[in-house]
Protein backbone atom coordinates (compact mmCIF):
# COMPACT_ATOMS: atom_id res chain seq x y z
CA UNK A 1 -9.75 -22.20 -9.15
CA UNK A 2 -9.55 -22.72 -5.55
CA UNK A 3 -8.23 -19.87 -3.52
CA UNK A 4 -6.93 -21.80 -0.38
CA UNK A 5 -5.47 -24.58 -2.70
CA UNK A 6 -3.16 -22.22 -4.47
CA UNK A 7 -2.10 -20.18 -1.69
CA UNK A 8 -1.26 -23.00 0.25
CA UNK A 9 0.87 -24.16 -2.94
CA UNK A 10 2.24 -21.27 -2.84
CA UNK A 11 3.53 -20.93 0.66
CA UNK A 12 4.87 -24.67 0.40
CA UNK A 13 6.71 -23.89 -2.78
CA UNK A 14 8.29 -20.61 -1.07
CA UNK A 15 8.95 -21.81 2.60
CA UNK A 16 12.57 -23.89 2.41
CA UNK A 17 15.94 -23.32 1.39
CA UNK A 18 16.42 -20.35 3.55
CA UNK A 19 13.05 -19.16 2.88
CA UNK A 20 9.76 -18.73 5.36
CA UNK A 21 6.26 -18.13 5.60
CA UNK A 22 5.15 -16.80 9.12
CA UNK A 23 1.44 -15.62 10.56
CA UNK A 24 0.76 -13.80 12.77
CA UNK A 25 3.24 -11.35 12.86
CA UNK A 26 1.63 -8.26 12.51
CA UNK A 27 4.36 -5.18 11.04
CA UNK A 28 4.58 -2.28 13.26
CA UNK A 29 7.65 -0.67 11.47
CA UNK A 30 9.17 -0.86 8.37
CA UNK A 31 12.44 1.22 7.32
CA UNK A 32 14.34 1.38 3.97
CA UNK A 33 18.07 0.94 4.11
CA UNK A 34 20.48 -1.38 3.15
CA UNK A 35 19.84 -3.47 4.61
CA UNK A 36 16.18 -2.62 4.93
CA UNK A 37 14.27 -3.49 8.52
CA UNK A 38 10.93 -4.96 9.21
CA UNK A 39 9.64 -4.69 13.01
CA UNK A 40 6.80 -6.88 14.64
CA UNK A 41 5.99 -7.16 18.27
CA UNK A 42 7.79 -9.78 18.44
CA UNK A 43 11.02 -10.05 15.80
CA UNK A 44 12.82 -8.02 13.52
CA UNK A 45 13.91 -8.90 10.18
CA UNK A 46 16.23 -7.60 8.14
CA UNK A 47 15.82 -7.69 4.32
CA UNK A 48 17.73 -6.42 1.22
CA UNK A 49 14.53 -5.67 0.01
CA UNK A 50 10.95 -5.07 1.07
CA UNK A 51 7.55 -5.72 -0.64
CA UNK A 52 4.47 -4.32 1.36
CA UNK A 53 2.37 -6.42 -0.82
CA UNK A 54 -1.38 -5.04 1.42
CA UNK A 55 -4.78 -3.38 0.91
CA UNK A 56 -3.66 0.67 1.46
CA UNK A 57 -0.25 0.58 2.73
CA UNK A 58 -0.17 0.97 6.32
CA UNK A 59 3.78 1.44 6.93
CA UNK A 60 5.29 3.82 6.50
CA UNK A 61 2.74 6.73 7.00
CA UNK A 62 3.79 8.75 3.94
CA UNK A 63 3.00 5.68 1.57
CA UNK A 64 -0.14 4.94 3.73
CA UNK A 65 -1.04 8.78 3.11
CA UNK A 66 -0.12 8.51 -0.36
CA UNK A 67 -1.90 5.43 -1.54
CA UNK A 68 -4.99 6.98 -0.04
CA UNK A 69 -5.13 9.16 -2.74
CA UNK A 70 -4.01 6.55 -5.43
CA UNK A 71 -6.95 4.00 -4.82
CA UNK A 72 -10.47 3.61 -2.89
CA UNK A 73 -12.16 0.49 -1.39
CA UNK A 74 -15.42 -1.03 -2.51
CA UNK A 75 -17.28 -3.53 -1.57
CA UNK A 76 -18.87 -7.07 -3.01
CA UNK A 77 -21.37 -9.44 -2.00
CA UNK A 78 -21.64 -13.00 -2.76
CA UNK A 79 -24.37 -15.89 -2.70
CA UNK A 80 -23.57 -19.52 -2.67
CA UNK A 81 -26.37 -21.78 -3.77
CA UNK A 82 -26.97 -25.85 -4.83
CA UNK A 83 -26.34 -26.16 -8.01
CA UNK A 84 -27.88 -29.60 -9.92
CA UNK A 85 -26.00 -28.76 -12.99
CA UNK A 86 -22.73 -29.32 -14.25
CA UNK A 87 -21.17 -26.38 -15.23
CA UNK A 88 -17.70 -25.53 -16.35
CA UNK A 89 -15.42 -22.26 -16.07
CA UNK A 90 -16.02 -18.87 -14.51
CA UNK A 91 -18.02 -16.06 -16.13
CA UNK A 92 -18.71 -12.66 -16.07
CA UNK A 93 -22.39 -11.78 -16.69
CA UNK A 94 -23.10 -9.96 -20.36
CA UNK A 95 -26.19 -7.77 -18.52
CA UNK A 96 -25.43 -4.64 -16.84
CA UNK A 97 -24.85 -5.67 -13.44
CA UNK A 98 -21.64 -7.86 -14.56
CA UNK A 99 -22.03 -10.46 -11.67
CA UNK A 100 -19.66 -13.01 -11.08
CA UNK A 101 -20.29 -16.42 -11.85
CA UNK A 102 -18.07 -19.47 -10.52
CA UNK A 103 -19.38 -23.16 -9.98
CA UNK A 104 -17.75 -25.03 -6.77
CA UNK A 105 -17.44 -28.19 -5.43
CA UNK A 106 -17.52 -28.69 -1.85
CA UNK A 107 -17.36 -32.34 0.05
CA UNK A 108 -18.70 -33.66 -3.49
CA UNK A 109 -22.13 -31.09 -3.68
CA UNK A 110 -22.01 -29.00 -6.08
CA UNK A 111 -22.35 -25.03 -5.66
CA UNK A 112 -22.92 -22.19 -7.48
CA UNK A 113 -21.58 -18.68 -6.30
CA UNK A 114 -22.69 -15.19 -7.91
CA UNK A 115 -20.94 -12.31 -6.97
CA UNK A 116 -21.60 -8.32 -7.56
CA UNK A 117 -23.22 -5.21 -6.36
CA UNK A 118 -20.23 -3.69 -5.54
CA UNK A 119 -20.60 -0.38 -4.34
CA UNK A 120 -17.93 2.27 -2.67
CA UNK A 121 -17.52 0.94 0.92
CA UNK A 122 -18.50 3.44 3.57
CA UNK A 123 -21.22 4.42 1.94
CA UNK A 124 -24.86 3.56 3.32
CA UNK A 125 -26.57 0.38 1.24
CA UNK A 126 -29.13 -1.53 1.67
CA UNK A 127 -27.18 -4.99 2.14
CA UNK A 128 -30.10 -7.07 2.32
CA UNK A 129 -31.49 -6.09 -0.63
CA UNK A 130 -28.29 -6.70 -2.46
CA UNK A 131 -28.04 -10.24 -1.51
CA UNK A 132 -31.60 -11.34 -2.70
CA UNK A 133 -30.73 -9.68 -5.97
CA UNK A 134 -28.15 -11.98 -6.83
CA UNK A 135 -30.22 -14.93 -4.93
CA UNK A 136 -32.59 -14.38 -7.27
CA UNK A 137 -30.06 -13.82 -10.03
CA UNK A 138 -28.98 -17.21 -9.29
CA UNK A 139 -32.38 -18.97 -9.30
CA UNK A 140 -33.73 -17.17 -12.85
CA UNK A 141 -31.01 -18.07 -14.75
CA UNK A 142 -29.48 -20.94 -13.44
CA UNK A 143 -32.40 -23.18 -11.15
CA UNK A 144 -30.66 -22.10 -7.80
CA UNK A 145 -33.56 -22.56 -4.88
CA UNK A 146 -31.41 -22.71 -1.75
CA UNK A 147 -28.89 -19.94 -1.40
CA UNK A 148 -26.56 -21.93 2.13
CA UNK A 149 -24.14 -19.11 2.18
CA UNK A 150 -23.80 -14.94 1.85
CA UNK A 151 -20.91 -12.49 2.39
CA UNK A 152 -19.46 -9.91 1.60
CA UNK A 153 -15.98 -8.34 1.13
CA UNK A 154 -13.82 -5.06 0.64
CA UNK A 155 -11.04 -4.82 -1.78
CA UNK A 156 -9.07 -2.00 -3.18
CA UNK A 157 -9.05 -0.24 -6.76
CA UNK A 158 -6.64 1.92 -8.84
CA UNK A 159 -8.68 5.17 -9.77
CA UNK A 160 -7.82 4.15 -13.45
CA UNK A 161 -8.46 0.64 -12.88
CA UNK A 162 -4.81 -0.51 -13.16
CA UNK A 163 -3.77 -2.60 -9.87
CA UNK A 164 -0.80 -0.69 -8.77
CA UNK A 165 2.85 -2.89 -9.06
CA UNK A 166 6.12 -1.20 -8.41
CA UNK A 167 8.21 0.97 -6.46
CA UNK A 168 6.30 2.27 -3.20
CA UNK A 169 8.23 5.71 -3.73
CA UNK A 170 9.57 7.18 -7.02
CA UNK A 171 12.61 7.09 -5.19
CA UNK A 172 12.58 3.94 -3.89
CA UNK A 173 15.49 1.54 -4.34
CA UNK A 174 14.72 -1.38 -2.37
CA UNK A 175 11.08 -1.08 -1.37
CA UNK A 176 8.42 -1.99 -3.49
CA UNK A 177 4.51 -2.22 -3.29
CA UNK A 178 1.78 -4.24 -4.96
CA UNK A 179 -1.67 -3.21 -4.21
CA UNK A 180 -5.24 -2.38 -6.02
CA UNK A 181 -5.60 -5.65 -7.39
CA UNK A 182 -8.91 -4.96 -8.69
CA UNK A 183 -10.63 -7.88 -6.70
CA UNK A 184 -8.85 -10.22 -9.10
CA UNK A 185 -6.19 -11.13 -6.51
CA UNK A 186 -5.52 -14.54 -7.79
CA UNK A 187 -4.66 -13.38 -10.98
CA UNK A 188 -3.24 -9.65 -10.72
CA UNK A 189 -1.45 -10.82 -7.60
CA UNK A 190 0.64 -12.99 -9.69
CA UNK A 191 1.21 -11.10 -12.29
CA UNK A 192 2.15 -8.69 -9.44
CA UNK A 193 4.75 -10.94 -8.44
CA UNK A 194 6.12 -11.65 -11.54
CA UNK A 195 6.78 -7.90 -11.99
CA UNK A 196 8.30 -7.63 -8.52
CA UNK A 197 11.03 -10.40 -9.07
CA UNK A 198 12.24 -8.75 -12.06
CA UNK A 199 12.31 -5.75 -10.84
CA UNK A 200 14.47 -7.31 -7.71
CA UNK A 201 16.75 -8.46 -9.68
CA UNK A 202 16.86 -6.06 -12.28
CA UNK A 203 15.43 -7.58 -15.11
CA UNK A 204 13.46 -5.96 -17.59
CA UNK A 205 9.39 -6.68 -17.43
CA UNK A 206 7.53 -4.95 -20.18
CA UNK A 207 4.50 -4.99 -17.86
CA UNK A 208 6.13 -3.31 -15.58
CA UNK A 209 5.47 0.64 -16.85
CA UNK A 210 2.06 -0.19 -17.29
CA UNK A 211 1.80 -1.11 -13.63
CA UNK A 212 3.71 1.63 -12.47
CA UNK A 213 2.23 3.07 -9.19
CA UNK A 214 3.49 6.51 -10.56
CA UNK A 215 2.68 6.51 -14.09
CA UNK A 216 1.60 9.65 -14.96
CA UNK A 217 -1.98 8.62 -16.59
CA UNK A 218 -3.00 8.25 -13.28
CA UNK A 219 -1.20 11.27 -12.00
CA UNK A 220 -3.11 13.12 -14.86
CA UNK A 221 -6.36 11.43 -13.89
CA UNK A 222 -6.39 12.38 -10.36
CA UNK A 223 -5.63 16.38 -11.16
CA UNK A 224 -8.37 16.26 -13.83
């Protein structure tokens, strides 16, 4: 699947019939009400409900202390390499390290990227060493000789490994959170929304307790 294609499919498909899509417009306040209130530097908006759909919620500060606790970042890296082969689907590695595998397509040349040694972010690593581990991942098991790009990323994780889709507060009524996606975004970010626009319009989702950002499995996990 290709990232950009589908979120730009998905901003056409929401942007229209009294709906937008705007960038740039970083949120420097957010308040529940009814209506609720969104502040940028620039505009307010005013919403009958709010998703804060982010890494660790930075507004409002008790959520952003909160969901500190509820999640922790880690890190990824990522080779691209020419791949000569035609290969079909995504996989997960069966060996230990559980890299990544996705074959690409870009201007017509075909690419292969690996993905993997994530590790908790902040902590020192060796990065360098990281990367020619998958390079050479890449070239043992699948004829990769010329690795053209490397990165690496941070994303966000439930400490029970459940992405975190719900109510920002217990208490909440018209705000709502969807976070922790696990560095699966495409596909727990959908499911995401799908859980948030029944729970807008109050419509049952039997997902929806499993996803709970205050089910009390996770509760339990973080006192034990």
């Amino acid at each position: 699947m290709n990232s950009q294609k589908y979120v730009l499919g998905l901003a056409q498909a929401v942007h229209g019939n009294g709906s937008y899509v705007f960038e740039n417009s970083n949120v420097i306040g957010i308040r529940e009400g009814n209506p609720g209130r969104i502040k940028t530097r620039k505009a307010k908006v005013v919403a009958k409900n709010i998703i804060i759909a982010s890494s660790v919620p930075t507004l409002p500060l008790m959520a952003r202390g909160g969901y500190a606790i509820h999640e922790y970042p880690s890190e990824s890296y990522i080779v691209a390499g020419e791949l000569d082969r035609d290969i079909k689907g995504m996989y997960i590695s069966p060996d230990k390290e559980h890299y990544s595998i996705l074959p690409v397509s870009v201007n017509g040349q075909g690419k292969l990227l690996i993905g993997g040694e994530s590790h908790f972010w902040g902590l020192r690593s060796n990065r360098q060493a990281r990367f020619v581990r998958l390079a050479q991942y890449a070239e043992e098991h699948f004829g990769v000789h010329t690795i053209t790009n490397r990165w690496s990323d941070r994303d966000y994780l439930a400490y029970d490994g459940i992405p975190l889709v719900g109510t920002l507060y217990p208490w909440s009524k018209r705000m709502y959170v969807g976070t922790a996606f696990k560095k699966w975004g495409l596909t727990n970010g959908t499911v995401a929304g799908m859980i948030l626009c029944d729970l807008v319009r109050g419509t049952e989702n039997k997902w929806a307790p499993i996803f709970n950002p205050h089910r009390p499995t996770l509760l339990n996990r973080l006192r034990g």
